[in-house]
PDB file of N, CA and C in Angstrom:
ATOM      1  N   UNK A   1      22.174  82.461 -21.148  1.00  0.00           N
ATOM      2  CA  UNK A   1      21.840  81.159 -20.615  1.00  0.00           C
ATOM      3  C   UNK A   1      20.329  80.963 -20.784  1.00  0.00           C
ATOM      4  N   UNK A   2      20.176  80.118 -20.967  1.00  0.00           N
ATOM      5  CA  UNK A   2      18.497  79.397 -21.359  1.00  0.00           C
ATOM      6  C   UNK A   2      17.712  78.773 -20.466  1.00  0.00           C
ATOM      7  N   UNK A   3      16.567  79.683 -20.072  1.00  0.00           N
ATOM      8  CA  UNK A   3      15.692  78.667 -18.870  1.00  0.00           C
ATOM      9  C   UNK A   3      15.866  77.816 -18.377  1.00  0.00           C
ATOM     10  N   UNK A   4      16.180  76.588 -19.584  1.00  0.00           N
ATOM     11  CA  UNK A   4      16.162  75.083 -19.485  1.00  0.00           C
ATOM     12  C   UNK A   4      17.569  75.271 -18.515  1.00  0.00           C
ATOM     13  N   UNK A   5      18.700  75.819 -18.865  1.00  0.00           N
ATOM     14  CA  UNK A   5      19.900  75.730 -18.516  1.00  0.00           C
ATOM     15  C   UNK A   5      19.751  76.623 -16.857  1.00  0.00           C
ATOM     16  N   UNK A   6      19.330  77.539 -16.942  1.00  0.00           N
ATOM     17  CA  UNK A   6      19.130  77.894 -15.641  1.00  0.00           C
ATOM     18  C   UNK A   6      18.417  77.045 -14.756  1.00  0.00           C
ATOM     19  N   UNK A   7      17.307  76.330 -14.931  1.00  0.00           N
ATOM     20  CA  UNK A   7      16.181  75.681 -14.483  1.00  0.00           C
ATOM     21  C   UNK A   7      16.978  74.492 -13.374  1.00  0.00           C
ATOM     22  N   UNK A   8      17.989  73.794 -14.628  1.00  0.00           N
ATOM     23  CA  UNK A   8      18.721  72.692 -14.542  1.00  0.00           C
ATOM     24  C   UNK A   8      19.816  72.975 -13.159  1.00  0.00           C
ATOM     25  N   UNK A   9      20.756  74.250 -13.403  1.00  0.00           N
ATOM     26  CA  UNK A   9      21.439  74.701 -12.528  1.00  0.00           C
ATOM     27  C   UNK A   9      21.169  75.198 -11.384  1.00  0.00           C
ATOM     28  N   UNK A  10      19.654  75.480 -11.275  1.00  0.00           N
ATOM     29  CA  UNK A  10      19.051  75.642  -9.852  1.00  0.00           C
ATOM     30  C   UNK A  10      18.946  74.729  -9.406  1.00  0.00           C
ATOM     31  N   UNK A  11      18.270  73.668  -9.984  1.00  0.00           N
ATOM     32  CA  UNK A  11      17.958  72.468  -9.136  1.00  0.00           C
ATOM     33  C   UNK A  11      19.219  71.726  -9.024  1.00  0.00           C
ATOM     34  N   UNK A  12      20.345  71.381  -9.471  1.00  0.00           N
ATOM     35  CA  UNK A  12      21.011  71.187  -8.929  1.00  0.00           C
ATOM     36  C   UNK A  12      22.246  71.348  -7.583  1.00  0.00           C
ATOM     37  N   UNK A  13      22.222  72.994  -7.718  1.00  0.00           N
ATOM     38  CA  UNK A  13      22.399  73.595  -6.632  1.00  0.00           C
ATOM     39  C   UNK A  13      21.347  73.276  -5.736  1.00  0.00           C
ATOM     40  N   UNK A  14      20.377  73.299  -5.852  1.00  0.00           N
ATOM     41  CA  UNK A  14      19.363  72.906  -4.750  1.00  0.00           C
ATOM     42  C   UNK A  14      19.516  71.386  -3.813  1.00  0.00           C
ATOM     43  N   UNK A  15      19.859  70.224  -5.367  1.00  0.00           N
ATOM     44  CA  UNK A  15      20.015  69.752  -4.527  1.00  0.00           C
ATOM     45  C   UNK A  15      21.390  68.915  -3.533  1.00  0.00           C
ATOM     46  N   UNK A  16      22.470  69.859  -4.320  1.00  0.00           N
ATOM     47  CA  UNK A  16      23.627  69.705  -3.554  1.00  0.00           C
ATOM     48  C   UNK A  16      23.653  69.951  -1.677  1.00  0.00           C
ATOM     49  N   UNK A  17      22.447  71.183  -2.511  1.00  0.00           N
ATOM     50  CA  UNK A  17      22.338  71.798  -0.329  1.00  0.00           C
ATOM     51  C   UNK A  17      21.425  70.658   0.601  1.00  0.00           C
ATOM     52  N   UNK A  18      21.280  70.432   0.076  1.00  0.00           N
ATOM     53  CA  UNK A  18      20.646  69.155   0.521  1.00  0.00           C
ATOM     54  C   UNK A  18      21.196  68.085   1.211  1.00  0.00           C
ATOM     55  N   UNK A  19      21.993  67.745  -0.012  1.00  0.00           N
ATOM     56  CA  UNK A  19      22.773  66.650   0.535  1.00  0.00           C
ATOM     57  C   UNK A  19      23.421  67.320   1.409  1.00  0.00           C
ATOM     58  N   UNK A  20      24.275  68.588   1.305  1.00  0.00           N
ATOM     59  CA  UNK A  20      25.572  68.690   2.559  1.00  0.00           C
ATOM     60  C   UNK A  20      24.573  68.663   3.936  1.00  0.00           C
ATOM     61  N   UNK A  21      23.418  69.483   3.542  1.00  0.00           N
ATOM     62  CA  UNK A  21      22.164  69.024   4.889  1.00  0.00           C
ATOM     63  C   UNK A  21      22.521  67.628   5.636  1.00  0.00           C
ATOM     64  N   UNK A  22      22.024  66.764   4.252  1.00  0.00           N
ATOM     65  CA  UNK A  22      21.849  65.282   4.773  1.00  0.00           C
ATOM     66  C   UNK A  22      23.020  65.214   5.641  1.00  0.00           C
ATOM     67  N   UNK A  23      24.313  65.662   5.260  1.00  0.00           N
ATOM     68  CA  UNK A  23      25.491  64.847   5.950  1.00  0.00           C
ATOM     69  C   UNK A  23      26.021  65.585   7.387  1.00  0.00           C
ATOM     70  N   UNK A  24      25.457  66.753   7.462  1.00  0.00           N
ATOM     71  CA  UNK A  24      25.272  67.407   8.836  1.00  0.00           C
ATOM     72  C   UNK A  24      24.292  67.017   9.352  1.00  0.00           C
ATOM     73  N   UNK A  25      23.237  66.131   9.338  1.00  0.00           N
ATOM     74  CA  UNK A  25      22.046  65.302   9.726  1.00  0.00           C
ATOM     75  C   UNK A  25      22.046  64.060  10.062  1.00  0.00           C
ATOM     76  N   UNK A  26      23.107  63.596   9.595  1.00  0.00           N
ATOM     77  CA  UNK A  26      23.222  62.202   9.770  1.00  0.00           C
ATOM     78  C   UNK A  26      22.833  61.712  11.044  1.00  0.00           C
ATOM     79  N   UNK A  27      22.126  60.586  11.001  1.00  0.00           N
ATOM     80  CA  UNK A  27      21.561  60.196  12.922  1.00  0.00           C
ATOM     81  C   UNK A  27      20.529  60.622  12.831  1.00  0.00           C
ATOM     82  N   UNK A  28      19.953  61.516  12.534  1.00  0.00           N
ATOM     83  CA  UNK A  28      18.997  62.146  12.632  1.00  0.00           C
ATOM     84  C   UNK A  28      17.770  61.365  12.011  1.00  0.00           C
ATOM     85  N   UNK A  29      16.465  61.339  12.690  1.00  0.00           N
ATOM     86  CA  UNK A  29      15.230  60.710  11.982  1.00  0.00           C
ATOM     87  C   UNK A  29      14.889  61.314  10.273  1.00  0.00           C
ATOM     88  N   UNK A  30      14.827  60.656   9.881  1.00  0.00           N
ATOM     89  CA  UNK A  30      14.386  61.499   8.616  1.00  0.00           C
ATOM     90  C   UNK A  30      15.970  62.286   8.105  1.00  0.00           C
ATOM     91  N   UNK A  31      16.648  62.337   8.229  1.00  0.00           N
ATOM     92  CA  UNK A  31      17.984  63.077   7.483  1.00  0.00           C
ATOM     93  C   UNK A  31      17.712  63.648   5.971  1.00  0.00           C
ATOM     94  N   UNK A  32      17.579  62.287   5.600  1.00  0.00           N
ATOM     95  CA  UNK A  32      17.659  62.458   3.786  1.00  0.00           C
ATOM     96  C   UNK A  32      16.266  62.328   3.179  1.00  0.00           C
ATOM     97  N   UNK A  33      15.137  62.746   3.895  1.00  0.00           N
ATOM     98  CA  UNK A  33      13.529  63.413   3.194  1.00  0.00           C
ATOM     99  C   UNK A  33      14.151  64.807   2.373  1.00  0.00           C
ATOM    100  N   UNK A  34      14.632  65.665   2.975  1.00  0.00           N
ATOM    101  CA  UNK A  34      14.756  67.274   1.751  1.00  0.00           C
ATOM    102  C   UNK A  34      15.461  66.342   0.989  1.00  0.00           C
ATOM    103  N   UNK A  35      16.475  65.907   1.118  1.00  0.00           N
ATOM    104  CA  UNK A  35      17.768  65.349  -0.238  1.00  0.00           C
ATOM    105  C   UNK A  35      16.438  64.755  -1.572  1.00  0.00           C
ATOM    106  N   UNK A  36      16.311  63.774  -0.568  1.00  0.00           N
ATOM    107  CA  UNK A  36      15.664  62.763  -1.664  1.00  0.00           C
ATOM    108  C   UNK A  36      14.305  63.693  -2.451  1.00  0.00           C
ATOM    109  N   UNK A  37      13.452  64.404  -1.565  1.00  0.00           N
ATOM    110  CA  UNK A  37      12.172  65.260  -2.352  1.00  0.00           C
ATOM    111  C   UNK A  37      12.773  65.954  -3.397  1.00  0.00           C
ATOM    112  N   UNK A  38      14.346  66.570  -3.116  1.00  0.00           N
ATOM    113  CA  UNK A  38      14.608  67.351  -3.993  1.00  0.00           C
ATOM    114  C   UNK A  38      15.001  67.051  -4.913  1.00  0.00           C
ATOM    115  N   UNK A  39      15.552  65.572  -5.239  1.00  0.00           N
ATOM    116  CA  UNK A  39      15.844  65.112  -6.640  1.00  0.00           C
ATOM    117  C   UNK A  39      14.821  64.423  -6.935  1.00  0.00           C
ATOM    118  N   UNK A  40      13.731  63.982  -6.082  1.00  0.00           N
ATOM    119  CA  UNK A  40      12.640  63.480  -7.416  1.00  0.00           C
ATOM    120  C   UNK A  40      11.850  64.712  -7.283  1.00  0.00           C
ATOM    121  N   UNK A  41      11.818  65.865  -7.398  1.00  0.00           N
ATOM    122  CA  UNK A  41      10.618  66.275  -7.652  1.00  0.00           C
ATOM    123  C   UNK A  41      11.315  67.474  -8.953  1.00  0.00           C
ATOM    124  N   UNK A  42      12.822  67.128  -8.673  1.00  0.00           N
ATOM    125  CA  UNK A  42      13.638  67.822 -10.065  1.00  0.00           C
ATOM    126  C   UNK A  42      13.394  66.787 -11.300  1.00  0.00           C
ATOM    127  N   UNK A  43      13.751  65.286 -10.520  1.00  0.00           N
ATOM    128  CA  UNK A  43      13.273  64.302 -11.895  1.00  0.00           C
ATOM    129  C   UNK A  43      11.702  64.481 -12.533  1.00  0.00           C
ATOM    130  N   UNK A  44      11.122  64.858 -11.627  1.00  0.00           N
ATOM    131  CA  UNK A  44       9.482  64.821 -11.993  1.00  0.00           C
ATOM    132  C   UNK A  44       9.237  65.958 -12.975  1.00  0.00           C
ATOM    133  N   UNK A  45       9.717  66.807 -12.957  1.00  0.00           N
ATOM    134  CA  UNK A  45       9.854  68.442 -13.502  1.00  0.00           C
ATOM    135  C   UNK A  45      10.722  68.081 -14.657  1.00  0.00           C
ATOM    136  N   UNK A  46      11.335  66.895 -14.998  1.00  0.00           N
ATOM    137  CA  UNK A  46      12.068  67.029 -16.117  1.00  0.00           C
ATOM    138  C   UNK A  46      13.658  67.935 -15.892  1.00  0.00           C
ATOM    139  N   UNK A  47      13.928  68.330 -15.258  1.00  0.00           N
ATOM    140  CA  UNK A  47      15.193  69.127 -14.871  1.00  0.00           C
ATOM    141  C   UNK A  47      16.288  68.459 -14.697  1.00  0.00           C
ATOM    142  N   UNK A  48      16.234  67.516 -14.107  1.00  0.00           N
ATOM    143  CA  UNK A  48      17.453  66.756 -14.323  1.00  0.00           C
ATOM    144  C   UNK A  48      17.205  65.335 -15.025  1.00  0.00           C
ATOM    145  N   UNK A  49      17.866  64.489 -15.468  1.00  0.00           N
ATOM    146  CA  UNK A  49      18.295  63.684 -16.587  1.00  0.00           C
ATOM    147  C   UNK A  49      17.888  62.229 -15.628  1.00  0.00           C
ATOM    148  N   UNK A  50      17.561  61.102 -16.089  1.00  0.00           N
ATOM    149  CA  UNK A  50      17.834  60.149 -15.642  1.00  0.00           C
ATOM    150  C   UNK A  50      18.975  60.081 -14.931  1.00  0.00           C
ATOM    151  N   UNK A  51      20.069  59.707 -15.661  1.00  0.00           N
ATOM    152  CA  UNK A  51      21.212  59.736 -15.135  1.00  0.00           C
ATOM    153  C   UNK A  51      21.684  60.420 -14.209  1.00  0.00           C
ATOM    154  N   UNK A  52      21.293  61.262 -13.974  1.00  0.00           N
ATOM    155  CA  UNK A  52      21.115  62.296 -12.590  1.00  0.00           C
ATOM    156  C   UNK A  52      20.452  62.012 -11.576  1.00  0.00           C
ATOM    157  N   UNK A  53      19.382  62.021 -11.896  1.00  0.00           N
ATOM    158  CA  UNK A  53      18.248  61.318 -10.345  1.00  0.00           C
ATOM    159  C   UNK A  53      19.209  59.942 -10.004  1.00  0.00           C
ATOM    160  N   UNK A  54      19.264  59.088 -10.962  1.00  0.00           N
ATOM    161  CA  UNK A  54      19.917  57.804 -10.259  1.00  0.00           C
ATOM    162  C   UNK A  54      21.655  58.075  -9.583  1.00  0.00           C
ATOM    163  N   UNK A  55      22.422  59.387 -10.197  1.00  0.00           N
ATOM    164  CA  UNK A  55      23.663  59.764  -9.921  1.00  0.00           C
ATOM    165  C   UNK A  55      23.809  60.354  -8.201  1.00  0.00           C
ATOM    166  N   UNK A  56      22.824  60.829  -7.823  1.00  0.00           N
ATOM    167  CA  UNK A  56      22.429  61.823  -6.668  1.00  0.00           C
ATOM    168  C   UNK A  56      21.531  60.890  -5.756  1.00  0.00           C
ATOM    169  N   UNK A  57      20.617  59.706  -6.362  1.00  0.00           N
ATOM    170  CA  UNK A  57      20.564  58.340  -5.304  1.00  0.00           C
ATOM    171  C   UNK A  57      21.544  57.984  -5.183  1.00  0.00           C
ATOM    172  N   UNK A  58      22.545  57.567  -5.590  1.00  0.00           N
ATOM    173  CA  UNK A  58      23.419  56.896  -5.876  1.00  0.00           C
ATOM    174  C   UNK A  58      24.548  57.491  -4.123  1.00  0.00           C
ATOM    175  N   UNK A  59      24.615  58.502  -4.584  1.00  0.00           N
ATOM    176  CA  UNK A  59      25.151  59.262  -3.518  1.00  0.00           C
ATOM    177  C   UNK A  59      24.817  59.222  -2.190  1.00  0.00           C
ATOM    178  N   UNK A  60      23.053  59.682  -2.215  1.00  0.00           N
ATOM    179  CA  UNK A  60      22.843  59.632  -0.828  1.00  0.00           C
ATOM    180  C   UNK A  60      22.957  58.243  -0.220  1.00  0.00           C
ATOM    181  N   UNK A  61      22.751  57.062  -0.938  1.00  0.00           N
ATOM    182  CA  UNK A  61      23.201  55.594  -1.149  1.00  0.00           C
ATOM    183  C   UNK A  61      24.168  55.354   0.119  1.00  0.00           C
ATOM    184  N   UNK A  62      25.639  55.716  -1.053  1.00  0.00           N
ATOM    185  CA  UNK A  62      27.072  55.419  -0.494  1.00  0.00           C
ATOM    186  C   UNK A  62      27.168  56.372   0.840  1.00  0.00           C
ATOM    187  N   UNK A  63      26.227  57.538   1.182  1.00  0.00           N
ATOM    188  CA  UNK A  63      26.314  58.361   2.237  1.00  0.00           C
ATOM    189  C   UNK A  63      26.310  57.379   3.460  1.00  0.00           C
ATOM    190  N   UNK A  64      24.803  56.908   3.463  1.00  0.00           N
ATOM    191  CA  UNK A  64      24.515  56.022   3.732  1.00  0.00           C
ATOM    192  C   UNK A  64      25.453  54.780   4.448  1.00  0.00           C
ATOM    193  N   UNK A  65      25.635  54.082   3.555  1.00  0.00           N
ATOM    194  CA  UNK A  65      26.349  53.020   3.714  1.00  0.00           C
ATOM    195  C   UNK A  65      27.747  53.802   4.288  1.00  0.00           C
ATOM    196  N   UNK A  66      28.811  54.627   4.003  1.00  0.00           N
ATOM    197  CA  UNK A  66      29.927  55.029   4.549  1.00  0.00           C
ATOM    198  C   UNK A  66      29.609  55.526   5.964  1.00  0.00           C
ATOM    199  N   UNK A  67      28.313  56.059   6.513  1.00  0.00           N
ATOM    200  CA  UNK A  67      27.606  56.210   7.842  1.00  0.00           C
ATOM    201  C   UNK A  67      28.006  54.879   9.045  1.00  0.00           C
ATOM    202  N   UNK A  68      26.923  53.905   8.242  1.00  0.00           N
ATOM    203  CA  UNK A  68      26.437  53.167   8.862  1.00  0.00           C
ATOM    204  C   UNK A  68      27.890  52.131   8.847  1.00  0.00           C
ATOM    205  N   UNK A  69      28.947  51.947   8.105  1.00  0.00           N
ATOM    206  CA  UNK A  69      30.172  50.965   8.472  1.00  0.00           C
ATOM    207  C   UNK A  69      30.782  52.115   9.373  1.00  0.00           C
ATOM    208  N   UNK A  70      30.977  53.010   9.485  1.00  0.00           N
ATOM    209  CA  UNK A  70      31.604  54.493  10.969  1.00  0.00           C
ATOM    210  C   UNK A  70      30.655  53.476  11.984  1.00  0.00           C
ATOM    211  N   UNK A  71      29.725  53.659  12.173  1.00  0.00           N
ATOM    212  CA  UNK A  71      28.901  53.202  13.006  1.00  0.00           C
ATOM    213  C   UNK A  71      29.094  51.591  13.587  1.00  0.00           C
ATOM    214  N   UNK A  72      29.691  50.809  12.336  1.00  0.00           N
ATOM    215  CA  UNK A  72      29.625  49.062  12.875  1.00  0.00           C
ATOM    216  C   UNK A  72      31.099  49.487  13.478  1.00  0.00           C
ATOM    217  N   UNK A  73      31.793  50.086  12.940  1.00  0.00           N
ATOM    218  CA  UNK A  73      33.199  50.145  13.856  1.00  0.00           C
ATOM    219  C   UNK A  73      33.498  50.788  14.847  1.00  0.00           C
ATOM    220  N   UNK A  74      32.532  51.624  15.232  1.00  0.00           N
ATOM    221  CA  UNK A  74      32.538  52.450  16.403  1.00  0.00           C
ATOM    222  C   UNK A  74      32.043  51.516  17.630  1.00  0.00           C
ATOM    223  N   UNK A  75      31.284  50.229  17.208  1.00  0.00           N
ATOM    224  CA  UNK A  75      30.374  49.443  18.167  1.00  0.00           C
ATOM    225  C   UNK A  75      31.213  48.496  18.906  1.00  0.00           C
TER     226      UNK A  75
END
């Protein structure tokens, strides 16, 4: 396996843990600061792809939003 390929597979593992963070966080001030640092600072590093940084916003996104409608129906 090749740096690049390892490099890539860390940071993505990295920032999977993240997110499951975020979603055991939810409510919480700040929840999704590690999530989000950890995919731009993988996009910044070149490690993951466009399509990735926006795939993994994308996510914490719909996290997001599937949160906050729990929340309008709980009210």
């Amino acid at each position: 396996m090749s740096q690049e390929l390892r490099d890539h597979h860390t940071a993505v593992n990295w920032i999977e843990g993240e997110i499951n963070n975020l979603i055991g966080n939810l409510g919480e001030k700040n929840a999704s600061a590690a999530a989000t640092s950890a995919i731009t600072l993988a996009f910044l590093l070149r490690v993951i792809s466009d399509a990735e940084h926006r795939h993994f916003r994308d996510r914490i996104d719909q996290i997001y939003a599937r949160y906050n409608a729990q929340m309008k129906g709980a009210a």
